[in-house]
Protein backbone atom coordinates (compact mmCIF):
# COMPACT_ATOMS: atom_id res chain seq x y z
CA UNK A 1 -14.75 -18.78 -19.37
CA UNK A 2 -13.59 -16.18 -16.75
CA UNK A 3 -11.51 -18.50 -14.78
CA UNK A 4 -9.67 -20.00 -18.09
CA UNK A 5 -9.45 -16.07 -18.99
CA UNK A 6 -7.72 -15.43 -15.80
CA UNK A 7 -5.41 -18.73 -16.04
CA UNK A 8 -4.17 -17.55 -19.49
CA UNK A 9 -3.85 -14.25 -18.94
CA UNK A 10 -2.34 -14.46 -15.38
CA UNK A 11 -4.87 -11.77 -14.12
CA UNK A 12 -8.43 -11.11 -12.59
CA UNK A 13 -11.09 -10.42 -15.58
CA UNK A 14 -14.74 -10.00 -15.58
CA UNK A 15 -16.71 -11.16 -18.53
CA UNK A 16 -16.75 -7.23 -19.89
CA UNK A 17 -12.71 -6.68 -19.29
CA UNK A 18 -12.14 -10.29 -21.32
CA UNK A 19 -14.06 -8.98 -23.97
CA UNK A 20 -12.28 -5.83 -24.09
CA UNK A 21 -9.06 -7.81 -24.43
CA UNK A 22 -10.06 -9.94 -27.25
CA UNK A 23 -12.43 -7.35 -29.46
CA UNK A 24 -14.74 -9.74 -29.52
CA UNK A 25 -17.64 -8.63 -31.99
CA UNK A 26 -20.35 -8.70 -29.23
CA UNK A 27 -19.33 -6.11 -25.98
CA UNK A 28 -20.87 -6.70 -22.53
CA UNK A 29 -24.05 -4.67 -21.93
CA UNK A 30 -24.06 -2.75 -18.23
CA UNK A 31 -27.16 -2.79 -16.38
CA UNK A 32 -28.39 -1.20 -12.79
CA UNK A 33 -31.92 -3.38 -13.53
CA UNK A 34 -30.58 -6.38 -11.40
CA UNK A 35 -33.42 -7.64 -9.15
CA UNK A 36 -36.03 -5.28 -10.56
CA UNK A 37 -39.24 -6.23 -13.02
CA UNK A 38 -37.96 -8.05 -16.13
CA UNK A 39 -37.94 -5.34 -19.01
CA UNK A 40 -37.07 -5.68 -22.38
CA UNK A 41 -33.53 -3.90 -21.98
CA UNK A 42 -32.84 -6.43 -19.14
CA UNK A 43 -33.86 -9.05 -21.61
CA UNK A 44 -31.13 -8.23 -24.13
CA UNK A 45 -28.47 -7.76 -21.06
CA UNK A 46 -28.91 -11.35 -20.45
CA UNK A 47 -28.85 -12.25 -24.15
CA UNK A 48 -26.13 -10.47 -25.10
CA UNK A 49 -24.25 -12.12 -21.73
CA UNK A 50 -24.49 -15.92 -23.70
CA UNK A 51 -23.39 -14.11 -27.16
CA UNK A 52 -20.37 -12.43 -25.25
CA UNK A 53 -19.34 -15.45 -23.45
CA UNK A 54 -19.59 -17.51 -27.07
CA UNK A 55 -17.59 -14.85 -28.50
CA UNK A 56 -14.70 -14.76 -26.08
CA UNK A 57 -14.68 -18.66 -26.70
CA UNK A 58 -14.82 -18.51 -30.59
CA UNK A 59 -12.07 -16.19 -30.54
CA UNK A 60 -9.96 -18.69 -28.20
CA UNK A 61 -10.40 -21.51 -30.00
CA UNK A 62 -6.43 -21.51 -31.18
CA UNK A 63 -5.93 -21.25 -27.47
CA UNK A 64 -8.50 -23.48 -26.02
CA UNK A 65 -6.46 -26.09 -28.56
CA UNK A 66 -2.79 -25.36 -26.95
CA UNK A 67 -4.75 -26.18 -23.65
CA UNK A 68 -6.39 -29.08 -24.88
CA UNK A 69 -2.65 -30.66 -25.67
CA UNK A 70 -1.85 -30.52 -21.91
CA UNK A 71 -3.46 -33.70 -20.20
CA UNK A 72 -2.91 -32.32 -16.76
CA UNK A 73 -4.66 -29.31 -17.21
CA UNK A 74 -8.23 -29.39 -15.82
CA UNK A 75 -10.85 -27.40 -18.32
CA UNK A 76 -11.42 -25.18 -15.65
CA UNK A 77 -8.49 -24.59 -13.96
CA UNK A 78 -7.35 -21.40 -11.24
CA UNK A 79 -4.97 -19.03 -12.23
CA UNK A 80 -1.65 -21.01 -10.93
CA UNK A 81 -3.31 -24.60 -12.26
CA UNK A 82 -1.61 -24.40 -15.88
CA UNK A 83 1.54 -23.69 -14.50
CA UNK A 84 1.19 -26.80 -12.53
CA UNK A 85 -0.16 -28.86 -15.51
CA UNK A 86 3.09 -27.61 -17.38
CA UNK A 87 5.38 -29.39 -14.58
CA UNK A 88 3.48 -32.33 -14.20
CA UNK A 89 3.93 -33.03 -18.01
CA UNK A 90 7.34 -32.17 -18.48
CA UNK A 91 8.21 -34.54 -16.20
CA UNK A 92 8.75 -32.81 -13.16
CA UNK A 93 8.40 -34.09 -9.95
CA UNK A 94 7.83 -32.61 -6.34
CA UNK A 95 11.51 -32.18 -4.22
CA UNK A 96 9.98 -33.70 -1.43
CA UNK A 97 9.20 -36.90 -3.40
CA UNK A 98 12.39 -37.48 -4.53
CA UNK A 99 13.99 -37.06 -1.42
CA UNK A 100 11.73 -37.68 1.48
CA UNK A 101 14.27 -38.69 4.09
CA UNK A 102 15.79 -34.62 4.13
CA UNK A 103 16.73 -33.78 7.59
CA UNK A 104 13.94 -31.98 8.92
CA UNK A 105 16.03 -30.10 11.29
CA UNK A 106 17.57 -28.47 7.87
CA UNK A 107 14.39 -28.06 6.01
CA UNK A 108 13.73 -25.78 9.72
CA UNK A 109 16.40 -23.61 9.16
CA UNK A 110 15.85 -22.88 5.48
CA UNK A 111 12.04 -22.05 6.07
CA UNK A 112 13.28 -19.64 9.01
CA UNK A 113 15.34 -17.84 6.26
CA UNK A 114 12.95 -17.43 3.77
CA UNK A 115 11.53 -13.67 3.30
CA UNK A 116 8.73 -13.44 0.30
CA UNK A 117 9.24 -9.88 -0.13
CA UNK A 118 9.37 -6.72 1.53
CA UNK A 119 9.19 -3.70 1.57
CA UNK A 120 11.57 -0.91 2.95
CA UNK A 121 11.32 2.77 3.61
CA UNK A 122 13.90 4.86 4.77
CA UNK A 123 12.36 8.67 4.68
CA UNK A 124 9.18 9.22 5.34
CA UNK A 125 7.02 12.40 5.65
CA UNK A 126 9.23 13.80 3.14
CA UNK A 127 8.48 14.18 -0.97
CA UNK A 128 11.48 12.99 -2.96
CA UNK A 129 12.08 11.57 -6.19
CA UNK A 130 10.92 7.95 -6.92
CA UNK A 131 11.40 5.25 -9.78
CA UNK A 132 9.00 2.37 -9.87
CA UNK A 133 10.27 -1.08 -10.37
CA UNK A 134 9.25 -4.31 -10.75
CA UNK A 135 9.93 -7.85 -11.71
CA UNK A 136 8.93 -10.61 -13.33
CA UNK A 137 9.55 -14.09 -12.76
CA UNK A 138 11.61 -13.14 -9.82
CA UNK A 139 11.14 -16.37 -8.38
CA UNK A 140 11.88 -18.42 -11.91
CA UNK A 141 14.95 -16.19 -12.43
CA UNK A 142 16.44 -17.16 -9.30
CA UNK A 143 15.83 -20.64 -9.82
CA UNK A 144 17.81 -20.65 -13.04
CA UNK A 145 20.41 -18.70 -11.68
CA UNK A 146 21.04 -21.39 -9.13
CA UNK A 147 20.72 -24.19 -11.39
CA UNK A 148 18.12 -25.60 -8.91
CA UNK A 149 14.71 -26.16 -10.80
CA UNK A 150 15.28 -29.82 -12.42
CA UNK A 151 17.41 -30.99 -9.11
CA UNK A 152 16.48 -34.44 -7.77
CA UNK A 153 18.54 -34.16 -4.82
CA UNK A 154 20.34 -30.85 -3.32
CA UNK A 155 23.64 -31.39 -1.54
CA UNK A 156 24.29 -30.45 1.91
CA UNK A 157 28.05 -29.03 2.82
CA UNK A 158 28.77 -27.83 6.12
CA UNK A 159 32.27 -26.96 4.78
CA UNK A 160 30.77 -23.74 3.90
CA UNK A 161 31.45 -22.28 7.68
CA UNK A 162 35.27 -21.88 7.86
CA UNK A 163 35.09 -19.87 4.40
CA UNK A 164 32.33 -17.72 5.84
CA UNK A 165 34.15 -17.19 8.88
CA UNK A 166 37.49 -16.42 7.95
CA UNK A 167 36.46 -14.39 4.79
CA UNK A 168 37.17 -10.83 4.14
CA UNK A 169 33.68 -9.18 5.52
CA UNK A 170 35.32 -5.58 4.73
CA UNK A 171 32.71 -3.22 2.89
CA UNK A 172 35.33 -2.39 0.62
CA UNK A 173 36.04 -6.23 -0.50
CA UNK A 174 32.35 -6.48 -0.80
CA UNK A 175 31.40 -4.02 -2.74
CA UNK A 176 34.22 -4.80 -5.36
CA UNK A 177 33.21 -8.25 -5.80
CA UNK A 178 29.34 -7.66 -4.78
CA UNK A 179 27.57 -9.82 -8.11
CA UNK A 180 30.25 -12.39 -8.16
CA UNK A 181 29.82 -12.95 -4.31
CA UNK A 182 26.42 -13.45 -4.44
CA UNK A 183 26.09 -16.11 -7.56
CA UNK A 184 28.79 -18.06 -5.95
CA UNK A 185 27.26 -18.06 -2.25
CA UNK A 186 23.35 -18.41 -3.55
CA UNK A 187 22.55 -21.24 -2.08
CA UNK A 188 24.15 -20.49 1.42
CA UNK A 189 22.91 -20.33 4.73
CA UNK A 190 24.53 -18.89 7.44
CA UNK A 191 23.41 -18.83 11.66
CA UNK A 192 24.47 -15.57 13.14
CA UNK A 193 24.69 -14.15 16.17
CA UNK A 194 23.02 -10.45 15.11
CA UNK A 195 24.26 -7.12 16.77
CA UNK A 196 22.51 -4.57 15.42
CA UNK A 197 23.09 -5.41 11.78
CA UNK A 198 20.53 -4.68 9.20
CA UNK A 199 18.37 -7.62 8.73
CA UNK A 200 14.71 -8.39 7.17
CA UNK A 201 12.80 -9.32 10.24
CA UNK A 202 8.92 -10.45 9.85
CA UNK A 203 7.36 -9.22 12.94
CA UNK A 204 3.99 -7.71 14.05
CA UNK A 205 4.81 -3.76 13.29
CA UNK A 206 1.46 -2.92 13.98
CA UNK A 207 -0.05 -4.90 16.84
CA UNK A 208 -2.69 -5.79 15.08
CA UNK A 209 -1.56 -9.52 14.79
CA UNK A 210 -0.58 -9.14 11.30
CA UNK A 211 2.76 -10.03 10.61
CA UNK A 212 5.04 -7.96 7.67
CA UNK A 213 8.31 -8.35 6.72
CA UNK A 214 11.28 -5.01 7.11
CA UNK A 215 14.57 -4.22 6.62
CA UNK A 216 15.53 -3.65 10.18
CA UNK A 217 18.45 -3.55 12.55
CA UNK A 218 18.64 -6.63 14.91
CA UNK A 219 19.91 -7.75 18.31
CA UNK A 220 18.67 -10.69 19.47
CA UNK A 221 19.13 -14.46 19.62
CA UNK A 222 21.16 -16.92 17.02
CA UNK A 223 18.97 -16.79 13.51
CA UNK A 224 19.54 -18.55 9.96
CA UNK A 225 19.59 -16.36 7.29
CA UNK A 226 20.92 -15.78 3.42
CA UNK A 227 24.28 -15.17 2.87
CA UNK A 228 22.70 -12.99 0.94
CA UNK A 229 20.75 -10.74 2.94
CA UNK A 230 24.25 -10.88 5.53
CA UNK A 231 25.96 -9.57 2.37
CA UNK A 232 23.28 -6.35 2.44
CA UNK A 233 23.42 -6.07 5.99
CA UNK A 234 27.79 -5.78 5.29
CA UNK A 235 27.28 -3.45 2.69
CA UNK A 236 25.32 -0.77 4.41
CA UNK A 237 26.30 -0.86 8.10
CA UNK A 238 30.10 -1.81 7.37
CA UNK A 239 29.91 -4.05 10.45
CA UNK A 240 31.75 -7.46 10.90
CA UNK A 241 28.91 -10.40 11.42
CA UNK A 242 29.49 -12.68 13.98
CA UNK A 243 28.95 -16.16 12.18
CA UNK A 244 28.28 -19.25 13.95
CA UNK A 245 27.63 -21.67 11.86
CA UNK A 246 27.31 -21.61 7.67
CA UNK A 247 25.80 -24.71 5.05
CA UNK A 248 25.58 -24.74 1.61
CA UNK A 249 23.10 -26.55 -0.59
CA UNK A 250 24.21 -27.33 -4.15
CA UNK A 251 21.94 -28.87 -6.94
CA UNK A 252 22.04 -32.51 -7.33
CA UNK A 253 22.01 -34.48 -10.61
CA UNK A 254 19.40 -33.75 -12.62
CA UNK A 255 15.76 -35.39 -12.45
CA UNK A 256 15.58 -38.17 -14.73
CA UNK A 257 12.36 -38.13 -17.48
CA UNK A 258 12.31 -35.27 -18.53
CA UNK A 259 10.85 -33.85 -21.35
CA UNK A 260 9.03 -30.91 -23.18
């Protein structure tokens, strides 16, 4: 029951916390008696555990029947399982299945320029004003804003590198043009030659052998990274990169079969 809890909830419950959530009739019981002489009050803990659990499930049963009408989905599934299931039966299928002859030398350079998240901070020791922000379904929201999600087969251009080149790199001309810039170079990867420009670099801050990912300012050998992040880098140093190389990937027709 917890771990369909947590799948349909998208968070971490224990039995108590999932009752909470639904107001079931029966609430968990706390108890320190764990390991101790049975009592009576330990007794009606471990009763009113099975009536808890039954509750939660009684008052899922509209939900238990939605997950019943996806065949993929296992009956206990982890968190990031349905999600899956939901793919596999609208018709969905892996990139790397569709097109398994992708030059691996390219799949290299896209992995190098992938950054998860980070995090950045530029004055420390020093109480200021915040504003917490999040998102949600960043990584779904930038799918569908590069049309990319339901792609059988992405394009490869390498026409991309005059353009990037040659292109006006000023911060002024950025900033003017910052959003539309950005849509219309989203899927394109560029191979600099950094000079101190402001980059996200995952590297061992610590030396602790973890690694983390910052916004920092690099020197160092050629690197492949999102037009994207160059654009950032433009906009807050003002400096002109020195490109080497640029691709773009477009989306490719759309996978056939699918469905809802």
């Amino acid at each position: 029951m917890k771990t369909i809890g947590d799948a349909l909830t998208s968070g971490s419950h224990s039995l108590g916390s999932l009752a909470r959530l639904l107001d079931t009739p029966t609430q968990k019981l706390e108890t320190k008696e764990h390991g101790g002489r049975l009592t009576g009050r330990y007794l009606d803990y471990a009763v009113d555990d099975a009536q808890v659990t039954w509750s939660a499930s009684s008052s899922w049963r509209h939900v238990r029947t939605a997950w019943a009408a996806i065949p993929a989905a296992e009956p206990a599934a982890q968190r990031g399982d349905l999600g899956k299931a939901c793919l596999t039966e609208m018709g969905i299928q892996p990139w790397r299945q569709l097109q398994p002859g992708f030059p691996a030398r390219r799949l290299g350079e896209i992995l190098s320029s992938y950054n998860g998240g980070r995090v950045a901070v530029r004055r420390r020791h020093e109480i200021v004003q915040v504003l917490y922000t999040d998102y949600k379904a960043m990584y779904a929201t930038v799918c569908t804003l590069m049309a990319s999600g339901t792609s059988s087969q992405p394009r490869v251009s390498t026409s991309a590198t005059s353009a990037a080149k040659h292109g006006s790199w000023s911060r002024r001309s950025r900033l003017s043009s910052c959003a539309q810039s950005v849509l219309a170079w989203a899927g394109v990867l560029v191979q600099i030659e950094p000079d101190a420009d402001l980059l996200p670099v995952r590297t061992d801050y610590t030396g602790e052998g973890q690694l983390a990912i910052g916004l920092n300012y690099l020197s160092d050998s050629r690197c492949w990274i999102t037009l994207a992040d160059l654009l950032v880098s433009v906009l807050r140093t003002g400096k002109q990169p020195r490109i080497r190389r640029a691709t773009r990937f477009t989306p490719g027709p759309r996978q056939r079969g699918l469905h809802r």
